[in-house]
Protein backbone atom coordinates (compact mmCIF):
# COMPACT_ATOMS: atom_id res chain seq x y z
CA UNK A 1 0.00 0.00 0.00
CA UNK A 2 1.11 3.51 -0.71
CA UNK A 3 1.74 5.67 2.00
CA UNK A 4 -1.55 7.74 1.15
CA UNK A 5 -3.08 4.72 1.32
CA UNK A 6 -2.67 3.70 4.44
CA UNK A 7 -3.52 7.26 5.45
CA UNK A 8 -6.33 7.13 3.54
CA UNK A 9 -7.88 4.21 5.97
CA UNK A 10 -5.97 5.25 8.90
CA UNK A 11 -8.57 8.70 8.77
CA UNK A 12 -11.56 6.44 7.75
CA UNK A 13 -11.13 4.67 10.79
CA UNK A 14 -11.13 7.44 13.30
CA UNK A 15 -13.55 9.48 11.57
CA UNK A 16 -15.77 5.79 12.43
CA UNK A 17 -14.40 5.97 16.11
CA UNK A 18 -14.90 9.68 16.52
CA UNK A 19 -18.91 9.10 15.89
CA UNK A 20 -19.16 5.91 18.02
CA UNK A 21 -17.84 7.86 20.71
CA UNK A 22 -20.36 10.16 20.80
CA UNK A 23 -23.39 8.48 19.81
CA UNK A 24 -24.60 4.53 20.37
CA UNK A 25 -26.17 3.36 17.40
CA UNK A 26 -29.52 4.29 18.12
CA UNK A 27 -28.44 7.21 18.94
CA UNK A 28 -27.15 8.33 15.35
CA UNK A 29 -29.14 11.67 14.30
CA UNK A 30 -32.34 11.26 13.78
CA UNK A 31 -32.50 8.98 16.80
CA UNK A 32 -34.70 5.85 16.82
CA UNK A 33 -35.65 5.89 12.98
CA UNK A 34 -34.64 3.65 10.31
CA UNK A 35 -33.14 6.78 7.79
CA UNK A 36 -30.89 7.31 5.35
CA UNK A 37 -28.33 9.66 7.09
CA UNK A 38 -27.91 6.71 9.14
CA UNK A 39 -27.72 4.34 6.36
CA UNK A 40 -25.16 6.32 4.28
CA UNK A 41 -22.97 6.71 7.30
CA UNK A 42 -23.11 2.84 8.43
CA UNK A 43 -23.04 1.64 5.18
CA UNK A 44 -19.58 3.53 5.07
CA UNK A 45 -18.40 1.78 8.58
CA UNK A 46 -19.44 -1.38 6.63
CA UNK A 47 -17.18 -0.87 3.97
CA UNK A 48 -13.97 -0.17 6.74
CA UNK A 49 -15.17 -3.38 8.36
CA UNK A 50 -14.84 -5.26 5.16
CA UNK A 51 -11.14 -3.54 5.04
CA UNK A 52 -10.11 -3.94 8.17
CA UNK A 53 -12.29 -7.27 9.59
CA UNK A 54 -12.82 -5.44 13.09
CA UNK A 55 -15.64 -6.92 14.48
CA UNK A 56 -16.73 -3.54 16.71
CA UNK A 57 -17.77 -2.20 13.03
CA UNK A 58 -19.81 -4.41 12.38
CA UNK A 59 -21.19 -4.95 16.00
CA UNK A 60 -22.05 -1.49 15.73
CA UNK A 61 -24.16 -2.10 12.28
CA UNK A 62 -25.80 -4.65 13.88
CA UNK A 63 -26.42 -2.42 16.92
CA UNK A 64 -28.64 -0.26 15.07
CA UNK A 65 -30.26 -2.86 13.17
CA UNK A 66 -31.32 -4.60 15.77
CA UNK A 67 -32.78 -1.59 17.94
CA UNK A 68 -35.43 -0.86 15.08
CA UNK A 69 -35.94 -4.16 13.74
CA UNK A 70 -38.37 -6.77 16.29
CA UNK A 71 -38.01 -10.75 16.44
CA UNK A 72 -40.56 -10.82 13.54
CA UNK A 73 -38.91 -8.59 11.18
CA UNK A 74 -41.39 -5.82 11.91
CA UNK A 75 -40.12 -2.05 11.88
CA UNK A 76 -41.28 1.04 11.29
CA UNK A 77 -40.29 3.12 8.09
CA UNK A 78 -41.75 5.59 5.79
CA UNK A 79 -43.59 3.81 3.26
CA UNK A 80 -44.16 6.55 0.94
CA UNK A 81 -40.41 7.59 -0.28
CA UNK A 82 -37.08 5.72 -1.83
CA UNK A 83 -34.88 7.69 0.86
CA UNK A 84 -36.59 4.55 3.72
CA UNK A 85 -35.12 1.78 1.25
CA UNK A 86 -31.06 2.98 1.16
CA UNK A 87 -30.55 1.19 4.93
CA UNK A 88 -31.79 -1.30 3.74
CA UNK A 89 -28.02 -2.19 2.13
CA UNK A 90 -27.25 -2.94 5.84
CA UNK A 91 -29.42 -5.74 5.69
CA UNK A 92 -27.68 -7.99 3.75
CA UNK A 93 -24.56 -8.21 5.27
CA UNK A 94 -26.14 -8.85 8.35
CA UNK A 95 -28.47 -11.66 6.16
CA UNK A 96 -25.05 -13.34 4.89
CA UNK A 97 -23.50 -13.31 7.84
CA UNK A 98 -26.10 -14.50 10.53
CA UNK A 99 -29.09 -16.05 8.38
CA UNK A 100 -31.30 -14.54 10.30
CA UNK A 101 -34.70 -14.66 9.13
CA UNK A 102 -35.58 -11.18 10.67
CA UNK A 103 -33.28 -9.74 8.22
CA UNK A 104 -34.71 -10.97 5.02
CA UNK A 105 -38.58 -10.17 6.52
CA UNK A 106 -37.15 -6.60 7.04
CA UNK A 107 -35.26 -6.80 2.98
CA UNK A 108 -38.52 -8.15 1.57
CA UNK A 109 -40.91 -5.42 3.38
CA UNK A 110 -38.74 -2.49 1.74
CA UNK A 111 -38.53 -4.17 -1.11
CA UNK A 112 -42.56 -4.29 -1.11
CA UNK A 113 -42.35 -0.23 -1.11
CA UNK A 114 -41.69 -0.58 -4.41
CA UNK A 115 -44.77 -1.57 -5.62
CA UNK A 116 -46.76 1.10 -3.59
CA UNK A 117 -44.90 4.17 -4.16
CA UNK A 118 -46.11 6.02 -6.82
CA UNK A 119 -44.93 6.36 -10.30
CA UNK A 120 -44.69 9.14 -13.30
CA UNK A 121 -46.57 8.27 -16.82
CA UNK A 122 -43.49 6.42 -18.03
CA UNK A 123 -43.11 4.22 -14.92
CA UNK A 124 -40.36 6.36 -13.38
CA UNK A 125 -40.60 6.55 -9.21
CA UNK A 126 -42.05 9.60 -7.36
CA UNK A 127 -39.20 10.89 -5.15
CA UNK A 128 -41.39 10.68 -2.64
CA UNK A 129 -45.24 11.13 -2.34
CA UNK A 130 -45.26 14.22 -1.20
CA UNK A 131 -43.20 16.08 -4.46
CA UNK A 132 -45.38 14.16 -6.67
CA UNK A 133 -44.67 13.45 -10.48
CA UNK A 134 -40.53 14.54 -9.32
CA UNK A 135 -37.97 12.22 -10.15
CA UNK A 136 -34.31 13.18 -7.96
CA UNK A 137 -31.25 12.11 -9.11
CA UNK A 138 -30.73 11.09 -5.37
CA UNK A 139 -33.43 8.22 -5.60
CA UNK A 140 -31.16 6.32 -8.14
CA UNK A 141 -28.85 5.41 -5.48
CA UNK A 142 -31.50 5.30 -2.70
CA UNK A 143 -33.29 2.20 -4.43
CA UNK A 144 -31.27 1.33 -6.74
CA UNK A 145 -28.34 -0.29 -4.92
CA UNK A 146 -30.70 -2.38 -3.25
CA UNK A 147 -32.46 -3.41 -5.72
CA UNK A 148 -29.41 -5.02 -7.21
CA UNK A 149 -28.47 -6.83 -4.12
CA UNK A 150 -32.06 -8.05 -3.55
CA UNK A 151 -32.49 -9.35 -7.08
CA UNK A 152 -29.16 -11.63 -6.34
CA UNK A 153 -29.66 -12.40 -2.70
CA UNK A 154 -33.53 -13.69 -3.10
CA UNK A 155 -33.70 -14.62 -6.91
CA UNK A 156 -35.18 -11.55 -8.35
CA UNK A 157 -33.68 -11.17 -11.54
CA UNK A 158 -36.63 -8.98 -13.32
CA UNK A 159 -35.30 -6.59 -10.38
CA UNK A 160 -32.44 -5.55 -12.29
CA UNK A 161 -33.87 -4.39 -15.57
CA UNK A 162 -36.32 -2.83 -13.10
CA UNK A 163 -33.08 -0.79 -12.06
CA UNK A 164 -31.57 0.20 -15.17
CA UNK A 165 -34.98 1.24 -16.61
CA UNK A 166 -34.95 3.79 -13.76
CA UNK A 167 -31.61 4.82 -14.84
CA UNK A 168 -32.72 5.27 -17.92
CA UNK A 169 -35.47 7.38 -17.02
CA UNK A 170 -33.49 9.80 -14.93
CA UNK A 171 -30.68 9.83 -17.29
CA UNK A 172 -33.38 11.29 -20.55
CA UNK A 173 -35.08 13.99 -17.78
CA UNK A 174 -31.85 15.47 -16.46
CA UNK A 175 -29.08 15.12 -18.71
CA UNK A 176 -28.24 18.15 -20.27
CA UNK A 177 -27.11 17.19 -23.81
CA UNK A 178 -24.73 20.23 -23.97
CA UNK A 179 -22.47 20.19 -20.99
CA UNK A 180 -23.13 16.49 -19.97
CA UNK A 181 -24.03 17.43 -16.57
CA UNK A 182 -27.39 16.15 -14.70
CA UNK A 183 -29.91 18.37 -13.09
CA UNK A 184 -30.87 17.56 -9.61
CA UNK A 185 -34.49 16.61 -10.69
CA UNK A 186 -37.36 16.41 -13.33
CA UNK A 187 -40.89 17.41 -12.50
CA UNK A 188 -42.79 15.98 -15.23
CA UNK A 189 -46.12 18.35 -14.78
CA UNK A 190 -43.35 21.27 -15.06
CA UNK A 191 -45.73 23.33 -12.33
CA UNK A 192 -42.63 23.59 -9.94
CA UNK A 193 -40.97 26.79 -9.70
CA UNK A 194 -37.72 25.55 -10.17
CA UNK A 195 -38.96 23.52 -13.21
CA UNK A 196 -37.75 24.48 -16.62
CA UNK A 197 -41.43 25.14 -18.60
CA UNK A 198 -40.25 23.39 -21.69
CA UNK A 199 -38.09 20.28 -19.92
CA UNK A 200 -39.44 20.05 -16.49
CA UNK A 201 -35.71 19.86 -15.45
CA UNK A 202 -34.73 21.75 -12.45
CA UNK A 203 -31.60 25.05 -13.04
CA UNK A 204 -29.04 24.19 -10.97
CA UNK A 205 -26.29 21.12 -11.01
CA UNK A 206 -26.14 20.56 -6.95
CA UNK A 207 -22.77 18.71 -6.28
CA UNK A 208 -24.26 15.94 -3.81
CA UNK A 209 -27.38 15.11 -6.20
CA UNK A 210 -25.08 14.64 -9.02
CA UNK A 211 -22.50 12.53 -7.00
CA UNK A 212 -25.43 10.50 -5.55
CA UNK A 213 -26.46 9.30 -9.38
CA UNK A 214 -22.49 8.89 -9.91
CA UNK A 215 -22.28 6.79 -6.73
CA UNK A 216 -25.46 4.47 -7.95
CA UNK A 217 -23.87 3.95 -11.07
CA UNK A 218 -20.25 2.42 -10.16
CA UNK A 219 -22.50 0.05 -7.34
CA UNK A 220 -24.84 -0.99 -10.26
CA UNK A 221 -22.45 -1.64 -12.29
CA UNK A 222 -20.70 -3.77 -9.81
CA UNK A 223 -23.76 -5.72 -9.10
CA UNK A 224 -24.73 -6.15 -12.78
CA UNK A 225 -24.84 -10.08 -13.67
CA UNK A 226 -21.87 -11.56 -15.60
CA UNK A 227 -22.33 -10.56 -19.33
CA UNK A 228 -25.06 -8.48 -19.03
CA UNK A 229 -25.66 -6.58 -22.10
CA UNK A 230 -26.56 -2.95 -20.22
CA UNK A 231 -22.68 -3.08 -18.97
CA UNK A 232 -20.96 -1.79 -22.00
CA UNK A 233 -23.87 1.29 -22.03
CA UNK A 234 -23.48 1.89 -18.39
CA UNK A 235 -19.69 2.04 -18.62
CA UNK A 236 -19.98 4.15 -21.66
CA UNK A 237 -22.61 6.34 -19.23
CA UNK A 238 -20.07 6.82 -15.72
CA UNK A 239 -16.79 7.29 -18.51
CA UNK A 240 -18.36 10.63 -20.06
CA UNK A 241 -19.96 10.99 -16.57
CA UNK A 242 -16.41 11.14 -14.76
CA UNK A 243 -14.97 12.69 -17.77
CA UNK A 244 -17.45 15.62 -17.51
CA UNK A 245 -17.38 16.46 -13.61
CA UNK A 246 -13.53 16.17 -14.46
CA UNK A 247 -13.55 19.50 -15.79
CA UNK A 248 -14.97 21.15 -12.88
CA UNK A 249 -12.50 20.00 -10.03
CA UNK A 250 -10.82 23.16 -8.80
CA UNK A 251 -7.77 23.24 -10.67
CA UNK A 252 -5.84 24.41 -7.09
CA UNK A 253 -7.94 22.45 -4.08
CA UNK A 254 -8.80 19.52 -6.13
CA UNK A 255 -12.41 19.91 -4.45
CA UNK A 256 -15.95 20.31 -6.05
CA UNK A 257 -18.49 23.11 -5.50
CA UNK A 258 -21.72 23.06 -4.27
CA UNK A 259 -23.25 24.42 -7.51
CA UNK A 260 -20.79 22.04 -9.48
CA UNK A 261 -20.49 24.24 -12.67
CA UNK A 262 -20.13 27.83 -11.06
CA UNK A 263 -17.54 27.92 -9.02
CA UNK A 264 -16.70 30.94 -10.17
CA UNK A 265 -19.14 33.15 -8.16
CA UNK A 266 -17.81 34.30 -5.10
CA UNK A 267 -21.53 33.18 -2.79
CA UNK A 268 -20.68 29.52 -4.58
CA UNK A 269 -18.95 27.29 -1.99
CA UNK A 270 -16.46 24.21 -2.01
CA UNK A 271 -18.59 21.09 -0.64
CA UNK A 272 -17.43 18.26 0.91
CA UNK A 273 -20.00 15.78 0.74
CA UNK A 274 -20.30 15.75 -2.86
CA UNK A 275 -16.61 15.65 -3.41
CA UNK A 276 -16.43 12.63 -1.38
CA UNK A 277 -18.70 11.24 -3.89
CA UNK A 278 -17.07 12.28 -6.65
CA UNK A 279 -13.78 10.99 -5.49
CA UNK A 280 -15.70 7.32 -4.63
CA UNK A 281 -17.04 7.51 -8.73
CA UNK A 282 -13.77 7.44 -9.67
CA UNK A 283 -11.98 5.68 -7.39
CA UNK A 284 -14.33 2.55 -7.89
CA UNK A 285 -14.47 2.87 -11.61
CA UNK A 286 -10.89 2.24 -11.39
CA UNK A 287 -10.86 -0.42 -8.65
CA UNK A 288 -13.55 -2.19 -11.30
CA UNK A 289 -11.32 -1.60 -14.45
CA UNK A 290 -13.69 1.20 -16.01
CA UNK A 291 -11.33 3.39 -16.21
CA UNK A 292 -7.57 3.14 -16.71
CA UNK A 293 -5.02 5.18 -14.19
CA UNK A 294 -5.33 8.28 -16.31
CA UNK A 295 -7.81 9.82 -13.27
CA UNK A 296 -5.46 8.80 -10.85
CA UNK A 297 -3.55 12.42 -10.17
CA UNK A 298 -6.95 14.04 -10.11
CA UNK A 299 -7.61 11.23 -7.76
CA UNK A 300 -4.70 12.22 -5.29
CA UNK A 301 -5.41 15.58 -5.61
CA UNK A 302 -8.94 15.29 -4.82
CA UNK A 303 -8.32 13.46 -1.94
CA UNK A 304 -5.59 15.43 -0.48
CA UNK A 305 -7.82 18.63 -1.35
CA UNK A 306 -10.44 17.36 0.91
CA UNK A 307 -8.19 16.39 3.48
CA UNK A 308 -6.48 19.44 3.45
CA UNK A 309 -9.37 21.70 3.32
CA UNK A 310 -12.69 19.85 5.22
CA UNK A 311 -10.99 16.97 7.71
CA UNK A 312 -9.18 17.97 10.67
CA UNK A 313 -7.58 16.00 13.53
CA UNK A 314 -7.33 17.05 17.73
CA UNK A 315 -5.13 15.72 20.02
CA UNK A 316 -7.37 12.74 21.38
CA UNK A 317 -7.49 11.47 17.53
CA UNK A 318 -11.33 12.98 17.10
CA UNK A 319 -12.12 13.91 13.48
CA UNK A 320 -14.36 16.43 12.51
CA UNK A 321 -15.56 16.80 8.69
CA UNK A 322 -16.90 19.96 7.75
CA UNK A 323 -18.44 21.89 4.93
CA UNK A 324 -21.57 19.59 4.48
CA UNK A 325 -24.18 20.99 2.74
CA UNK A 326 -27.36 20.28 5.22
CA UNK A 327 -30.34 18.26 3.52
CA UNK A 328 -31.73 20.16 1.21
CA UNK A 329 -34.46 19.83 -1.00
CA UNK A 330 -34.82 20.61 -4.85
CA UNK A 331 -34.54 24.77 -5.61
CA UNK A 332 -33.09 27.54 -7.81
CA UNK A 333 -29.14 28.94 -7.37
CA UNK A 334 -30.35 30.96 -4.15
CA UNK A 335 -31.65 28.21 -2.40
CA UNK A 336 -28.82 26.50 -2.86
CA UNK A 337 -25.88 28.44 -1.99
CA UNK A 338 -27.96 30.19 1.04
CA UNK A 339 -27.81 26.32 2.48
CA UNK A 340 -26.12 25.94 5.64
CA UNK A 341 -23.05 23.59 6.42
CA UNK A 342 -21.80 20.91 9.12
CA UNK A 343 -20.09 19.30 11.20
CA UNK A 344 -19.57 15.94 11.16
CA UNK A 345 -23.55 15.50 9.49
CA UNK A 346 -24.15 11.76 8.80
CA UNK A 347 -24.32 12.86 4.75
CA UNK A 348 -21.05 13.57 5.22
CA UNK A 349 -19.38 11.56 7.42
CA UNK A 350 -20.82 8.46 5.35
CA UNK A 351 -19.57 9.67 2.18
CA UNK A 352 -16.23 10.44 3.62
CA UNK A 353 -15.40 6.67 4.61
CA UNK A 354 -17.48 5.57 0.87
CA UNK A 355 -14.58 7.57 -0.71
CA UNK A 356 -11.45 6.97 1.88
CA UNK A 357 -12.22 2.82 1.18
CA UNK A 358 -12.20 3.07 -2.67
CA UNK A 359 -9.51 6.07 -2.51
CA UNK A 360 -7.32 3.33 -0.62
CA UNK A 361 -8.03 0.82 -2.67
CA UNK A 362 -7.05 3.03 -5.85
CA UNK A 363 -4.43 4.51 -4.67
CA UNK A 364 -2.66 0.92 -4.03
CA UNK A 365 -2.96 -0.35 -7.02
């Protein structure tokens, strides 16, 4: 391993210990519900357990699981948007590793949530219920991920063109033929304000929308079956994806902006959360053989850019991440630059160890 490497994993793992120590699993913000800030974020300690094989990651996952899920497999979670199904990726893990029928109960009754929620003319999933006819770029990776690992856990394979249809979908509504850049979403009545009136796409390229779609394509891809004909489109998809968000890095921090493709305007921002998912994009493409090494400076400069400029270190070893855009919903440039920022929020915390795994592994290679 290269010496970045190992100091890629080295800050993955404390950034893990420095939230254990201050919440127990349950605890994670919001408290007592089965979410996707905690999902992202766990899902991340997941992926430093499967580096590192230390059981108190994983004993930690299981923490949380357990807490909201009952000896029948019964929990509660919103049944009326795709941000309830992302945890679910913690289930089946937990599944493999235990065989625990609770887990698969819990896998199948998101996976039912999927035949409820409700759908644009064209088949394409509402967001959630209450932004009807909207289609996010974020609910690619909040279903779709799990929808992958479902269809090969529990024989689903009709699951997986289910998946790439989706793609599909939000790939037509927010693509912007020009630039290559995606919108953050699509209102197909075009009555929102931020809706264009002759696409329905939304204004503004948001940095963590556009990473989350970048994010759920590298994990599909991963999880498509062996000789799948969608995997030479796909790759062709994340290749002029990565080569397009490329261009935007800051030449000097190696970071991304919150508004990806204006970084020039001085109320723009650097953000770290969707850098972090930018960085994992790449990294994985290469760890799958996507892409050859010819992202790998932008690679090392991204990462040390975000290291540099949103990680720091005290004395006891605590890590605190910062410049994370809060949750935000869909908007015009105002909305999105008047956002606040964090510390340590689960969004970014969880994207921070998605990226420092794959980094590592890149970075080795």
């Amino acid at each position: 391993m290269s010496t970045l490497s190992v100091a890629t994993m080295a800050v993955a793992e404390q950034a893990c210990q420095t939230i254990m120590k201050r919440y127990e699993p349950l605890e994670l913000p919001p408290k007592n519900r089965w979410h996707y800030h905690q999902g992202v974020f766990l899902y991340g300690m997941y992926r430093v357990w499967e580096a590192t094989k230390k059981e108190e990651y994983l004993s930690y996952i299981k923490g949380y699981v357990d807490g909201l899920i009952d000896e029948h497999g019964n929990f509660y979670f919103a049944r009326d948007e795709l941000d309830a199904i992302q945890a679910g990726l913690l289930l089946f893990p937990l599944y493999e590793k235990t065989k625990d029928s609770r887990y698969e109960v819990a896998a199948r009754k998101l996976r039912q949530l999927l035949t409820t929620i409700n759908r644009t003319s064209e088949g394409g999933y509402w967001h959630k219920d209450k932004y009807p006819y909207q289609m996010w770029l974020d609910g690619l990776y909040m279903a779709g991920p799990f929808k992958m690992k479902f269809a090969q856990m529990f024989n689903e394979p009709e699951l997986v063109d289910h998946v790439l249809y989706q793609e599909q979908l939000m790939r037509r509504h927010t693509r912007d033929p020009e630039t290559g850049l995606y919108y953050h979403a699509w209102d197909e009545k075009k009555q929102m304000p931020w809706a264009d009136p002759n696409t329905g796409r939304s204004q503004e390229v948001w940095g963590r929308s556009i990473g989350w779609y970048g994010m759920a394509l590298v994990d599909i891809i991963e999880d498509l079956p062996e000789g799948h004909p969608s995997r030479h489109e796909l790759t062709k998809v994340v290749t002029d994806y990565v080569d397009t968000i490329s261009r935007y890095q800051d030449p000097d921090h190696g970071y991304w902006y919150q508004i990806v493709d204006k970084g020039e305007r001085k109320e723009n921002w650097p953000e770290s959360s969707g850098t972090c998912l930018f960085l994992y994009t790449i990294a994985k493409g290469m760890n799958l053989g996507i892409f050859d090494h010819r992202y790998v400076t932008q690679l090392r400069k991204g990462y040390q850019g975000l290291v540099d400029h949103f990680v720091k270190m005290d004395k006891d070893g605590d890590v605190t991440i910062s410049g994370i855009c809060i949750g935000t919903s869909c908007g015009v440039y105002d909305y999105y630059v008047g956002r606040e920022t964090s510390e340590n929020d689960l969004h970014g915390v969880g994207a921070f160890l998605l990226a420092s795994v794959e980094c590592a592994r890149a970075l080795s290679r």
